[in-house]
C-alpha atoms as a PDB file:
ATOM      1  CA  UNK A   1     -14.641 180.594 128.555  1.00  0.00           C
ATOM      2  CA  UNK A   2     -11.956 179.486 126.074  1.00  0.00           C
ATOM      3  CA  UNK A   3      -9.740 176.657 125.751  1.00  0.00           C
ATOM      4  CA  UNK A   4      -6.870 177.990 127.213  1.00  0.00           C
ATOM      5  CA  UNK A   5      -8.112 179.473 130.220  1.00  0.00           C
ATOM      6  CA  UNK A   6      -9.775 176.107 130.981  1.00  0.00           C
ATOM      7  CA  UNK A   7      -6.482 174.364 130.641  1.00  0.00           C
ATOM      8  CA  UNK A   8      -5.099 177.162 133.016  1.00  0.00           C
ATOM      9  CA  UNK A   9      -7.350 176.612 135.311  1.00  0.00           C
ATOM     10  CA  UNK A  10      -7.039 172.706 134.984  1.00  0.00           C
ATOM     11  CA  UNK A  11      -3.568 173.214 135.180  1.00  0.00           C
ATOM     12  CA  UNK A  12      -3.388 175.858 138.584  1.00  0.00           C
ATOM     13  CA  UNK A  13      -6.065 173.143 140.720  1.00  0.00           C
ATOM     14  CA  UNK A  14      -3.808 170.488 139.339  1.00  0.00           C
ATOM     15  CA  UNK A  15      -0.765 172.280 141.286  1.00  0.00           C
ATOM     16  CA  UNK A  16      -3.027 172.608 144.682  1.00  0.00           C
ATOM     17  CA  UNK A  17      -4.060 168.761 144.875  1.00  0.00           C
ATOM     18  CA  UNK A  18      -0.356 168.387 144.422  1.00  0.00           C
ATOM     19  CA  UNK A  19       1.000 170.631 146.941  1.00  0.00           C
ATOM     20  CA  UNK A  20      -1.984 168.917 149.221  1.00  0.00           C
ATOM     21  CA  UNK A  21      -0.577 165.235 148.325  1.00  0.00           C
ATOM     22  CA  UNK A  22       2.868 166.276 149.266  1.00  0.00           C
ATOM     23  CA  UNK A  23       1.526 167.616 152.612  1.00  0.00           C
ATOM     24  CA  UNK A  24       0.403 164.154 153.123  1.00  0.00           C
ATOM     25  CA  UNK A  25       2.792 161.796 152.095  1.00  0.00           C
ATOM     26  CA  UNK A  26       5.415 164.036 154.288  1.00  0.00           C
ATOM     27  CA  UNK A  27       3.375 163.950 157.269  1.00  0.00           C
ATOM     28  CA  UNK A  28       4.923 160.955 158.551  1.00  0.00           C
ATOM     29  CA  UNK A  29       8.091 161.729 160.084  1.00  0.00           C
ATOM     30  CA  UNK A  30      10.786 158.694 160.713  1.00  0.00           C
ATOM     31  CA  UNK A  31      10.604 158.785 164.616  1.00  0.00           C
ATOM     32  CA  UNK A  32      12.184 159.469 166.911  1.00  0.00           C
ATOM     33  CA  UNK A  33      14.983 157.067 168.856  1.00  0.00           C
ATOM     34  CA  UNK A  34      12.657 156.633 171.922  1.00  0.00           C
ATOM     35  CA  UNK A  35      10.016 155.593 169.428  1.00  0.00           C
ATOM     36  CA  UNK A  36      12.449 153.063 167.648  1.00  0.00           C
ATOM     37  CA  UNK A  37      13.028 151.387 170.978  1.00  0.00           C
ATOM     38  CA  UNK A  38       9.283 151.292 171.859  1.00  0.00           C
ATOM     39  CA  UNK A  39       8.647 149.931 168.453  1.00  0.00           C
ATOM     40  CA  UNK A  40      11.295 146.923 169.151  1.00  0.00           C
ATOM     41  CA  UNK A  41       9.618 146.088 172.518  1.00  0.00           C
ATOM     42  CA  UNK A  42       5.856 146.016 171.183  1.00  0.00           C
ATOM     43  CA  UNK A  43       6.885 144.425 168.150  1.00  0.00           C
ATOM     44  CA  UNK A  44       6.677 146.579 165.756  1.00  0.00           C
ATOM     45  CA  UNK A  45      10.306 145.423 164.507  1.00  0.00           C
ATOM     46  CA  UNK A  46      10.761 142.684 162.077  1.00  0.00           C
ATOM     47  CA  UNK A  47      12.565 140.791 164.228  1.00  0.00           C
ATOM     48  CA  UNK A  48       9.879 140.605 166.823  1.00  0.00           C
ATOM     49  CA  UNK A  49       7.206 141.634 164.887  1.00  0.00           C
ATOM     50  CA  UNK A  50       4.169 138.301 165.191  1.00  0.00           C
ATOM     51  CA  UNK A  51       3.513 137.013 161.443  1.00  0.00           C
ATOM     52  CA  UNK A  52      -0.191 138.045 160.289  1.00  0.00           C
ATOM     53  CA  UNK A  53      -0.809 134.835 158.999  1.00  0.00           C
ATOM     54  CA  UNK A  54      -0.549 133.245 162.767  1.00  0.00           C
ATOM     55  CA  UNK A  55      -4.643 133.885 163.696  1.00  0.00           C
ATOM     56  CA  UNK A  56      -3.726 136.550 165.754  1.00  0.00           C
ATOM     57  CA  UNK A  57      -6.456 138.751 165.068  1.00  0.00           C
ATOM     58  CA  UNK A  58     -10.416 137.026 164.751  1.00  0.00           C
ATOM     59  CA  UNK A  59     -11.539 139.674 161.997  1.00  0.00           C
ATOM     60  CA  UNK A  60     -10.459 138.497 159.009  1.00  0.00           C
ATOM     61  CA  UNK A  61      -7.584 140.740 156.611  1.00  0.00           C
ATOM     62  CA  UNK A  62      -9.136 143.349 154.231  1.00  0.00           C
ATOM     63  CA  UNK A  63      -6.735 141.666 151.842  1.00  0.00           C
ATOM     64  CA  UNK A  64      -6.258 138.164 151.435  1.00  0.00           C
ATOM     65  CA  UNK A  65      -2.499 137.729 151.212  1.00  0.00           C
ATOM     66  CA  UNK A  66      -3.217 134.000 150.552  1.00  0.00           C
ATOM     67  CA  UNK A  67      -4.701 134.424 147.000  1.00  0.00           C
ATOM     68  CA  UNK A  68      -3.623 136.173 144.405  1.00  0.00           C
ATOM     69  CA  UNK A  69      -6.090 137.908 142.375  1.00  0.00           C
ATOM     70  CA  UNK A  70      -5.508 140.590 139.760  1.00  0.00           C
ATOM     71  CA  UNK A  71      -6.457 143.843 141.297  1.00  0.00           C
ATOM     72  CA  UNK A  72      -4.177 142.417 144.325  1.00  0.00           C
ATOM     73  CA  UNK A  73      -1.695 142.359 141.833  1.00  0.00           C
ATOM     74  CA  UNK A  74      -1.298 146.013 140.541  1.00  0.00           C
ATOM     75  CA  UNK A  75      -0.627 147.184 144.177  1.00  0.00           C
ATOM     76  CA  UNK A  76       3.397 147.496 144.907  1.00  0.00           C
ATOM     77  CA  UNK A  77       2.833 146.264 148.639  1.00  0.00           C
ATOM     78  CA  UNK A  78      -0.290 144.796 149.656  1.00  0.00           C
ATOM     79  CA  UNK A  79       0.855 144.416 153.577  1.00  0.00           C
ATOM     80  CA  UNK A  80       1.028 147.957 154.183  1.00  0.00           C
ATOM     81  CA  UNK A  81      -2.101 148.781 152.013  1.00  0.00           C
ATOM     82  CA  UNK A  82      -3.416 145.636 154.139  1.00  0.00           C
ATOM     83  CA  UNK A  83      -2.340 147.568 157.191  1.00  0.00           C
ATOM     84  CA  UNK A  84      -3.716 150.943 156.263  1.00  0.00           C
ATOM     85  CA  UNK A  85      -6.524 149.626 155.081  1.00  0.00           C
ATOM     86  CA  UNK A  86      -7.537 147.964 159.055  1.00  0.00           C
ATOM     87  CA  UNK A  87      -5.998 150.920 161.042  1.00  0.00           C
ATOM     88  CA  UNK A  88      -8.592 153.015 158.935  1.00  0.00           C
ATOM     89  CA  UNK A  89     -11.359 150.621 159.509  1.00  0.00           C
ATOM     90  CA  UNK A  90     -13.463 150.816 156.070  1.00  0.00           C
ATOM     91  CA  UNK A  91     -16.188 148.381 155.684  1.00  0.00           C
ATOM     92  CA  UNK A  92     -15.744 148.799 151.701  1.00  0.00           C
ATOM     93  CA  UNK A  93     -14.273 145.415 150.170  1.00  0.00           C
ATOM     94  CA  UNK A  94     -10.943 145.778 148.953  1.00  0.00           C
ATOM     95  CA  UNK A  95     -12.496 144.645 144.976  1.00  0.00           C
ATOM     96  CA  UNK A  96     -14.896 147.865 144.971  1.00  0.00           C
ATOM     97  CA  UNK A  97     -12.297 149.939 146.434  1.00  0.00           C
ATOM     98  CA  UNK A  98      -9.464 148.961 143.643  1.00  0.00           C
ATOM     99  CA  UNK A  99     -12.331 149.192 141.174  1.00  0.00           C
ATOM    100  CA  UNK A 100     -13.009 152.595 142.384  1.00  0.00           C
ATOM    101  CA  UNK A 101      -9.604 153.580 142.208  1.00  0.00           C
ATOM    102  CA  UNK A 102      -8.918 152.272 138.541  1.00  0.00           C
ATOM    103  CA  UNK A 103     -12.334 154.495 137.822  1.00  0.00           C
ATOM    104  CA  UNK A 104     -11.241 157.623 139.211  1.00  0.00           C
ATOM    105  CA  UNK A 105      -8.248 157.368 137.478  1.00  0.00           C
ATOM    106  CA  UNK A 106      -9.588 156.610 133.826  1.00  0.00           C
ATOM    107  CA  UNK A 107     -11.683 159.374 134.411  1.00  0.00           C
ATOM    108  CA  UNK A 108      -8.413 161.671 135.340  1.00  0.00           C
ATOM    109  CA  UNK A 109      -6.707 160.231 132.391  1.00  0.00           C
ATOM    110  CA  UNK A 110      -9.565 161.089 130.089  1.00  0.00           C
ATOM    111  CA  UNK A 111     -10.124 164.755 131.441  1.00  0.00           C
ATOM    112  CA  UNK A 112      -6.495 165.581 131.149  1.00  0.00           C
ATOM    113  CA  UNK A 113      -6.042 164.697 127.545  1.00  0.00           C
ATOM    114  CA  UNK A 114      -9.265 166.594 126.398  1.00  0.00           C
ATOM    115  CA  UNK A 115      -8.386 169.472 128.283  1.00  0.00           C
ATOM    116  CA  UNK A 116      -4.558 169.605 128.694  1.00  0.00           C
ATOM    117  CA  UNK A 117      -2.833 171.207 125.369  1.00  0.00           C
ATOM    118  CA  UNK A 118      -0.256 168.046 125.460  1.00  0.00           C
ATOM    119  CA  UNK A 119      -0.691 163.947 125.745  1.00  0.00           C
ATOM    120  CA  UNK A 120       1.774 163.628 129.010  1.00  0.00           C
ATOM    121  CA  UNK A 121      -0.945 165.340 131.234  1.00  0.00           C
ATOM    122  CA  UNK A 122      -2.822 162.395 130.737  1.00  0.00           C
ATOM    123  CA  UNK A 123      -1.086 159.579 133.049  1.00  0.00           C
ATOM    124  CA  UNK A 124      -0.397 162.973 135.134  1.00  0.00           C
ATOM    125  CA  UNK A 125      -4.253 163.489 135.705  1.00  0.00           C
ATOM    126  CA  UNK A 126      -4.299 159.043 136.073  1.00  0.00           C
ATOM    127  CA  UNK A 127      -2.211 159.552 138.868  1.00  0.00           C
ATOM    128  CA  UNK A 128      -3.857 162.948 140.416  1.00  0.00           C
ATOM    129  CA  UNK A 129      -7.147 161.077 140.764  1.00  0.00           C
ATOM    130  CA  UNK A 130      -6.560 157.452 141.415  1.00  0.00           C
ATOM    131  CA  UNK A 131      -4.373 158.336 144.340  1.00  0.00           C
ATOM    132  CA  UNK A 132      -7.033 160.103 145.728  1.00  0.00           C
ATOM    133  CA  UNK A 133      -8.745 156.971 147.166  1.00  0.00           C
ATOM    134  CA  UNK A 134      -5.390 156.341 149.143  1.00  0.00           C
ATOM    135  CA  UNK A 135      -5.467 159.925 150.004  1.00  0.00           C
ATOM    136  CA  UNK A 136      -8.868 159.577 151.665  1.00  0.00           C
ATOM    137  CA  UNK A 137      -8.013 156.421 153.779  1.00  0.00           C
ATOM    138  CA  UNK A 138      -4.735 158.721 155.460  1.00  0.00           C
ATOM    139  CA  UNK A 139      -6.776 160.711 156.292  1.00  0.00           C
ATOM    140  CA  UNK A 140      -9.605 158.342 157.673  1.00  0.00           C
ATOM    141  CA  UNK A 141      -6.645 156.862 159.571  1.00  0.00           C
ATOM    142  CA  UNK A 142      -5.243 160.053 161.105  1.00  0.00           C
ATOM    143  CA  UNK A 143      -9.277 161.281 162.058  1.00  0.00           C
ATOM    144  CA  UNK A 144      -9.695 157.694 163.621  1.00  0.00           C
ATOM    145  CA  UNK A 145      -6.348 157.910 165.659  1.00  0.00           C
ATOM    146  CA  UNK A 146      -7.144 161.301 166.678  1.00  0.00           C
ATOM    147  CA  UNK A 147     -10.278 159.991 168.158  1.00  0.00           C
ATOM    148  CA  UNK A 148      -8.991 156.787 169.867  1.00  0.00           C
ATOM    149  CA  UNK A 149      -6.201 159.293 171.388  1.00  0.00           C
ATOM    150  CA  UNK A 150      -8.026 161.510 172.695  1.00  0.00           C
ATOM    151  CA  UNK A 151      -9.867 158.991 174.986  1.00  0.00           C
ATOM    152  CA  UNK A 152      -7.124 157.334 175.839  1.00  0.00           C
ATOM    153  CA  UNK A 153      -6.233 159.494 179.028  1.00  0.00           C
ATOM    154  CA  UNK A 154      -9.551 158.617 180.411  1.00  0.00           C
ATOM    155  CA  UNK A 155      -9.819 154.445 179.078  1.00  0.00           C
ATOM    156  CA  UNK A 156      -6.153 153.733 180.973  1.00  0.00           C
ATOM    157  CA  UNK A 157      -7.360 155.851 184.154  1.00  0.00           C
ATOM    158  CA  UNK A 158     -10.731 153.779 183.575  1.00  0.00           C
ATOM    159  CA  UNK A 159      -8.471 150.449 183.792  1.00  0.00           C
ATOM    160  CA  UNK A 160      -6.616 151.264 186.740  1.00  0.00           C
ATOM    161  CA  UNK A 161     -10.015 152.015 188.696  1.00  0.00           C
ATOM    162  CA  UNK A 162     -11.607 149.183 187.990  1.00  0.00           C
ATOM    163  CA  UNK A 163      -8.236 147.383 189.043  1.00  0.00           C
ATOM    164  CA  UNK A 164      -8.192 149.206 192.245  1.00  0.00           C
ATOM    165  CA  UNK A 165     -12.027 147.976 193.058  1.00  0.00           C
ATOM    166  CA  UNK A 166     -10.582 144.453 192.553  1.00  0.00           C
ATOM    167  CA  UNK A 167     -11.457 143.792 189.033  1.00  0.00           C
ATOM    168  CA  UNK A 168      -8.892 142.232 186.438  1.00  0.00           C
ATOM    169  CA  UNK A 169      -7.138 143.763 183.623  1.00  0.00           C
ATOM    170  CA  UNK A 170      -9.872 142.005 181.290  1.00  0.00           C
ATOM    171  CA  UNK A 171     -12.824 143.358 182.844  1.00  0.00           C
ATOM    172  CA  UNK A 172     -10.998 146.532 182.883  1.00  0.00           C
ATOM    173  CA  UNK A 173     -11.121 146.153 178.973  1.00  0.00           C
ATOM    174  CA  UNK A 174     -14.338 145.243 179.114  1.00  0.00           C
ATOM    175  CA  UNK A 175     -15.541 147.960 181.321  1.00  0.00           C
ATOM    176  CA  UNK A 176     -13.949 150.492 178.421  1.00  0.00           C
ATOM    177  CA  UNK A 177     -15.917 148.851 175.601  1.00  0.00           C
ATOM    178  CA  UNK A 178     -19.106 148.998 177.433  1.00  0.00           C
ATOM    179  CA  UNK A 179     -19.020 152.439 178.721  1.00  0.00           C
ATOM    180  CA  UNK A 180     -16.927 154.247 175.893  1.00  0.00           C
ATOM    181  CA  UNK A 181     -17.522 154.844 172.559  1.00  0.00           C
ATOM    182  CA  UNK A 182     -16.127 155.274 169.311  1.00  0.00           C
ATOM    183  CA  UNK A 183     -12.807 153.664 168.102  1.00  0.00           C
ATOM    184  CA  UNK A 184     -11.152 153.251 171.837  1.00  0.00           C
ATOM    185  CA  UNK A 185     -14.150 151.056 172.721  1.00  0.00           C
ATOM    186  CA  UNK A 186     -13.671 148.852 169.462  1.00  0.00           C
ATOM    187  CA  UNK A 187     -10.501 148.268 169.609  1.00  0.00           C
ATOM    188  CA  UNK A 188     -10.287 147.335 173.268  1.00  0.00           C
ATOM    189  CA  UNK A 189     -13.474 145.173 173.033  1.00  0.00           C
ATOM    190  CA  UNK A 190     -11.690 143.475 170.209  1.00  0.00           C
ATOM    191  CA  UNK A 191      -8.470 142.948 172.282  1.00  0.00           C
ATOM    192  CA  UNK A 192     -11.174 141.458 174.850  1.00  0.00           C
ATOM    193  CA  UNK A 193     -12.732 138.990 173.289  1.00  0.00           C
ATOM    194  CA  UNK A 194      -9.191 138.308 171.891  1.00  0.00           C
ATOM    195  CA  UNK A 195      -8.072 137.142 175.074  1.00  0.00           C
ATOM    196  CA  UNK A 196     -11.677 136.100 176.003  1.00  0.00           C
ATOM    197  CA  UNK A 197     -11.319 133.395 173.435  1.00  0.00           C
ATOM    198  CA  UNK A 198      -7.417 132.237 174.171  1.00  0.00           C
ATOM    199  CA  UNK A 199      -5.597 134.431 172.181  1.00  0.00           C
ATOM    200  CA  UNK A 200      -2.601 135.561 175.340  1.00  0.00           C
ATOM    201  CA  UNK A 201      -3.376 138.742 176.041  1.00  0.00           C
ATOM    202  CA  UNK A 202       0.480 140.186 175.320  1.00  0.00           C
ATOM    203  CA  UNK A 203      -0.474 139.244 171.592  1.00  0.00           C
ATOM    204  CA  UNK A 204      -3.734 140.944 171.229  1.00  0.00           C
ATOM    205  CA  UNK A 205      -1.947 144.359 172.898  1.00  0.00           C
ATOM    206  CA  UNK A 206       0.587 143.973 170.087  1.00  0.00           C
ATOM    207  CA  UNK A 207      -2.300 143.677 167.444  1.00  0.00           C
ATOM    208  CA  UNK A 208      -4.035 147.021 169.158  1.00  0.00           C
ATOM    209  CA  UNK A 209      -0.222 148.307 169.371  1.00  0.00           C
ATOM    210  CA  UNK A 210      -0.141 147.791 165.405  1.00  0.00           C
ATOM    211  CA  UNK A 211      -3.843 149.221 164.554  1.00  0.00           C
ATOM    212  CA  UNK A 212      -2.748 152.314 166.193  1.00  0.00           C
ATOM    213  CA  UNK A 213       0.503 152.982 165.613  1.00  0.00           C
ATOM    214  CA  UNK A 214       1.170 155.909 168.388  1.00  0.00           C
ATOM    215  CA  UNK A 215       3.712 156.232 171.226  1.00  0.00           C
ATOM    216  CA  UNK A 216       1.234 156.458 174.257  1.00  0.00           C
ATOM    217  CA  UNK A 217      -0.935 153.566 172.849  1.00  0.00           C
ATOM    218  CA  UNK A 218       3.228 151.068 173.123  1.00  0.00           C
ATOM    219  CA  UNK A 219       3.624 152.912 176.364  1.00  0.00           C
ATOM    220  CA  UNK A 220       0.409 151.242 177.553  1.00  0.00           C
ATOM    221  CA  UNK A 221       1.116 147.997 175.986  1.00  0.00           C
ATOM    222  CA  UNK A 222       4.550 147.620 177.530  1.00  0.00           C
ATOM    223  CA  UNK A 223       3.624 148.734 180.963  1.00  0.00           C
ATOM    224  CA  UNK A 224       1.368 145.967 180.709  1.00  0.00           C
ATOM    225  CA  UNK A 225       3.743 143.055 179.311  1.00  0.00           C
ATOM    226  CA  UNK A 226       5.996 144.192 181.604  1.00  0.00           C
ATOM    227  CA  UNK A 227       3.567 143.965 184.759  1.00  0.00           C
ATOM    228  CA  UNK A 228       2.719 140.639 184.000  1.00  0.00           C
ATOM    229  CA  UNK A 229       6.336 139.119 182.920  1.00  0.00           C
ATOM    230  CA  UNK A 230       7.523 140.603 186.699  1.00  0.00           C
ATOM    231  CA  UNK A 231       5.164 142.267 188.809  1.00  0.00           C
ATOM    232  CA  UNK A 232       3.680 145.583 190.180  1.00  0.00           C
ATOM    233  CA  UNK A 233       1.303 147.619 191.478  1.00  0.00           C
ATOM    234  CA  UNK A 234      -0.490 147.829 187.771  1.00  0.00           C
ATOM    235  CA  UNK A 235      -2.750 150.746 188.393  1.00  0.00           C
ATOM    236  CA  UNK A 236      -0.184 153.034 189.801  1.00  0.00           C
ATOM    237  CA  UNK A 237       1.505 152.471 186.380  1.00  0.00           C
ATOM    238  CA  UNK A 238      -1.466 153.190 184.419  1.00  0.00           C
ATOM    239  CA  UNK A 239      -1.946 156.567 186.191  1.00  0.00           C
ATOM    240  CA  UNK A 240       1.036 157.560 185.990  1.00  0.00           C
ATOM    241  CA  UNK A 241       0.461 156.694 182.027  1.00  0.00           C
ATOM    242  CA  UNK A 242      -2.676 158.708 182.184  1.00  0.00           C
ATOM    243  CA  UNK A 243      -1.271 161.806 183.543  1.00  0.00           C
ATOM    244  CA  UNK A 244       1.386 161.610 181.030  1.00  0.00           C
ATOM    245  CA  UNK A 245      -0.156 161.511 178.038  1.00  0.00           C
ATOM    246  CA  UNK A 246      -2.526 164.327 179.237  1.00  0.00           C
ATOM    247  CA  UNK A 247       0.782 166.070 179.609  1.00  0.00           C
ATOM    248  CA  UNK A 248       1.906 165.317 176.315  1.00  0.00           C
ATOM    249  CA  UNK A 249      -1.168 166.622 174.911  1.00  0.00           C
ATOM    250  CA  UNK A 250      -1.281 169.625 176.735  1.00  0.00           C
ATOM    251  CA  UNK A 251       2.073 170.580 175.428  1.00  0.00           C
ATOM    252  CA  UNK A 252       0.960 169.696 172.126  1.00  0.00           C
ATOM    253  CA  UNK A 253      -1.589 172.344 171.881  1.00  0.00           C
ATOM    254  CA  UNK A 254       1.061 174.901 173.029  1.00  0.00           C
ATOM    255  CA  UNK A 255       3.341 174.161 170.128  1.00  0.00           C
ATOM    256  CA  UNK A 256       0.393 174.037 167.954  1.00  0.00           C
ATOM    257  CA  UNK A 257      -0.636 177.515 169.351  1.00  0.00           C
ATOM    258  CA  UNK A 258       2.781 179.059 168.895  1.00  0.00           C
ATOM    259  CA  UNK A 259       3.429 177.551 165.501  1.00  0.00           C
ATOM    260  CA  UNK A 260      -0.324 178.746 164.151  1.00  0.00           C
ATOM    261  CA  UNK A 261       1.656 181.492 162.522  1.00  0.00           C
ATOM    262  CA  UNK A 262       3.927 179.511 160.915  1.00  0.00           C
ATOM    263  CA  UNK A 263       1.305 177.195 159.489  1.00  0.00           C
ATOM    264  CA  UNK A 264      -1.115 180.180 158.176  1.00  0.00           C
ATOM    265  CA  UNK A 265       2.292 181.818 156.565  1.00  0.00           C
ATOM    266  CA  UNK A 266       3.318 178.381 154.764  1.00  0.00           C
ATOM    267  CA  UNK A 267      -0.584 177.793 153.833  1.00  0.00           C
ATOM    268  CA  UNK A 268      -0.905 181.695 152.081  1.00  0.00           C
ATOM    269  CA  UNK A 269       2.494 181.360 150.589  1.00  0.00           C
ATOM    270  CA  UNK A 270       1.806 177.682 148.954  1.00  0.00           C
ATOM    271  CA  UNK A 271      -1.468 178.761 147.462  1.00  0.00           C
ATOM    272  CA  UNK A 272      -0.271 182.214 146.155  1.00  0.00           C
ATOM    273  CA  UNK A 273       1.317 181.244 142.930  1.00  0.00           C
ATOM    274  CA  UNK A 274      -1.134 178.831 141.495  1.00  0.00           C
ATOM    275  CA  UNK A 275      -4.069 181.342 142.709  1.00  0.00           C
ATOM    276  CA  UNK A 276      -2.576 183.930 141.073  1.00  0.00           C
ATOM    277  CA  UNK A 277      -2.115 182.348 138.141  1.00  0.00           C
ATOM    278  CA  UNK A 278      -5.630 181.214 137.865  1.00  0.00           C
ATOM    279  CA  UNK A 279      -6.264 185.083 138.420  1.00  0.00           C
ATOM    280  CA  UNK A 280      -4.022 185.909 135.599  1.00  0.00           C
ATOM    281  CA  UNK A 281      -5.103 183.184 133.346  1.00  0.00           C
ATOM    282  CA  UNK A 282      -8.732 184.613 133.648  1.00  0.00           C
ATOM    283  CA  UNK A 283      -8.185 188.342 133.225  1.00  0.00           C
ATOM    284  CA  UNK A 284      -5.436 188.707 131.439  1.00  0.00           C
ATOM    285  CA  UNK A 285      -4.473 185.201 129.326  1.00  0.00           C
ATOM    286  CA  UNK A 286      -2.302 187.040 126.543  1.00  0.00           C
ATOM    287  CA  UNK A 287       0.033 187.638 130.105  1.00  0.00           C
ATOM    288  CA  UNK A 288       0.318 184.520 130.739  1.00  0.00           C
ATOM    289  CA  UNK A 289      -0.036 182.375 127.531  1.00  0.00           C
ATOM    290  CA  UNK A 290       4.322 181.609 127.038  1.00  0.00           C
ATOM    291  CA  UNK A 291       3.580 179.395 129.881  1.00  0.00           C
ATOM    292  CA  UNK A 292       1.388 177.364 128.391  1.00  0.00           C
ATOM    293  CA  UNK A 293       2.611 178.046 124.683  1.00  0.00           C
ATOM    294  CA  UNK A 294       6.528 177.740 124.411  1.00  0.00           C
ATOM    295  CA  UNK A 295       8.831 175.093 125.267  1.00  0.00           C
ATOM    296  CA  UNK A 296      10.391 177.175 128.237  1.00  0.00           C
ATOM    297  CA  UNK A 297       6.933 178.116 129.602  1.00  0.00           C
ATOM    298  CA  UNK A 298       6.548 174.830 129.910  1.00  0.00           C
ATOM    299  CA  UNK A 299       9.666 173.858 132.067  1.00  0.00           C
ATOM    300  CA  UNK A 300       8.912 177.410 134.038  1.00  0.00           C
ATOM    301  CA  UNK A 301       5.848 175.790 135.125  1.00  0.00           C
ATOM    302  CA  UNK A 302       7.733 172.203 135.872  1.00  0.00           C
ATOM    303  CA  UNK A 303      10.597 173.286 138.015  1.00  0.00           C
ATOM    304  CA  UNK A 304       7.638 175.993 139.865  1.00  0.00           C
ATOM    305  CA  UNK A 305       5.905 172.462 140.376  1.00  0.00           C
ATOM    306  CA  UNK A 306       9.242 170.989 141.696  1.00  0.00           C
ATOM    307  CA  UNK A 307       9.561 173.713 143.536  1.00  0.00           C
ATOM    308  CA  UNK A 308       6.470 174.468 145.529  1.00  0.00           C
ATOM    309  CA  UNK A 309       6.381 170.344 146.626  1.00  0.00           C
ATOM    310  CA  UNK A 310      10.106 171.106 148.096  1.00  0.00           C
ATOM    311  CA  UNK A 311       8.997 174.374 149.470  1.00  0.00           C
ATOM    312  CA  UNK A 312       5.770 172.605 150.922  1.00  0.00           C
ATOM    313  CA  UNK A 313       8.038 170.202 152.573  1.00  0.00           C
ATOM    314  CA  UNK A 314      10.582 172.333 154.022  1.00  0.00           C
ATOM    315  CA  UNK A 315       7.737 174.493 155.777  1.00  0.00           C
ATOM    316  CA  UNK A 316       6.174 171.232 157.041  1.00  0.00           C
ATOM    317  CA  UNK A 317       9.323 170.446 158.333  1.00  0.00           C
ATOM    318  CA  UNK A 318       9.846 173.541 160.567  1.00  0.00           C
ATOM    319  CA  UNK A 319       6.552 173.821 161.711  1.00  0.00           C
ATOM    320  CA  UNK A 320       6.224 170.397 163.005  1.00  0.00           C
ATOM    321  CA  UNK A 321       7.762 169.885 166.366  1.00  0.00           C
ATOM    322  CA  UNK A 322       7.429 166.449 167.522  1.00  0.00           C
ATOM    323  CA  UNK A 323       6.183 166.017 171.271  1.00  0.00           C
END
């Protein structure tokens, strides 16, 4: 295989990982107004948001926002790779993690400019790989959320049992960490022994509220700060809480059903061009060598970059209805 059908090749997975990355980063969607005011009454605003340096939470940070050390220093905002870092829950020290990162991307840096015809794919193939650390903790977060949520149905309905057999809230908690498993049962054991050790237990909801950043997990928390600020039959609310967010996801899986289509079609049409020009750049190079060979090949392939992140947005965007 010769040179230029390697940096082809380099050059077609380097447009997939892209396209993949963009899929990523636009997964989050700004919320909706309901979810603004449920963020503003569990906290989640920076008005009423609890500082992190208070002692809320007995685990210590991944991050130590009190010292300043050098790898701390190359990240743009440590609090939110603080925060992503907890809601994913990795057990790898933030050093070996940074170290890892700064690896992957010398590595990137170094394949790029021996196999990329020109110097600027270098910091190009830096960036390609050392974001893929990052990469892999959204997507631990998202697979960890996914979990907690789908037990959550059954955890609340667990609470308000064990409230209707005369139990309190706290042994309700309790009674999910011990009989549950996965992340619901760590992160309500941890907002037990939170409480268990004086922490009120409104704070240690907001904590959970902030590990899992979802709209059933603030109704919860607010149906419970607002029970015990006035009153109420508690367990009533927490069914009712229960049945709705089995609602909610059953209506999920019908949009996800009836946009399958849509999703497939933006998937085939995303990974057409670079395929094909993998294809091309393996049977037929002389085809396709301008590209690679000519000033305007060149910017042909920079604005098709451009444009399959905006058209990999745009189909994100009308496939995802939010529920």
């Amino acid at each position: 295989m010769n040179d230029p059908t390697v940096i082809s090749i380099f050059i077609g997975v380097l447009v997939i990982v892209l396209v993949g990355g963009a899929g990523l980063v636009f997964s989050r969607s700004n919320g909706s107004v309901a979810e603004q005011r449920l963020d503003g009454l569990s906290g989640k605003t920076g008005r009423t948001k609890v500082d992190a340096s208070s002692g809320i939470l007995l685990r210590p940070p991944a991050i130590d926002l009190s010292t300043s050390s050098f790898l701390s220093r190359l990240v743009p905002n440590v609090e939110n790779l603080n925060r992503l870092y907890e809601q994913a829950d990795v057990n790898i020290p933030f050093e070996r993690f940074m170290w890892a990162v700064a690896g992957l991307a010398v590595l990137g840096a170094l394949a790029a400019a021996l196999l990329a015809p020109h110097p600027v794919f270098a910091p190009l193939g830096a960036v390609v790989m050392g974001g893929l650390p990052f990469l892999w903790l959204i997507q631990r977060k998202k697979s960890r959320m996914k979990k907690f949520l789908d037990a959550m149905p059954e955890a609340v309905e667990l609470i308000g049992r064990a409230l209707r057999a005369g139990h309190g809230l706290a042994s309700g908690m309790r009674l999910v960490s011990d009989e549950m498993k996965g992340p619901i049962a760590d992160e309500f054991g941890r907002v037990f022994e939170e409480q268990n050790l004086g922490i009120p237990i409104e704070m240690s909801l907001r904590g959970m509220a902030e590990r899992i950043p979802s709209m059933d997990v603030r109704f919860f928390v607010i149906a419970v700060i607002i029970q015990r600020s006035t009153g109420g039959d508690l367990a009533e609310v927490l069914d009712k809480i229960g049945r709705l967010i089995r609602q909610r996801f059953e209506l999920f899986g019908h949009v996800k059903a009836l946009t399958a289509e849509g999703r497939l079609s933006g998937v085939v049409l995303l990974a057409l061009p670079p395929g094909l020009l993998g294809f091309l750049s393996v049977s037929n190079y002389n085809y396709v060598a301008p590209l690679f060979t000519t000033p305007l090949g060149n910017k042909m392939l920079m604005v098709t970059a451009a444009l399959q992140l905006l058209g990999a947005w745009m189909i994100r965007k009308i496939v995802q209805i939010k529920v």
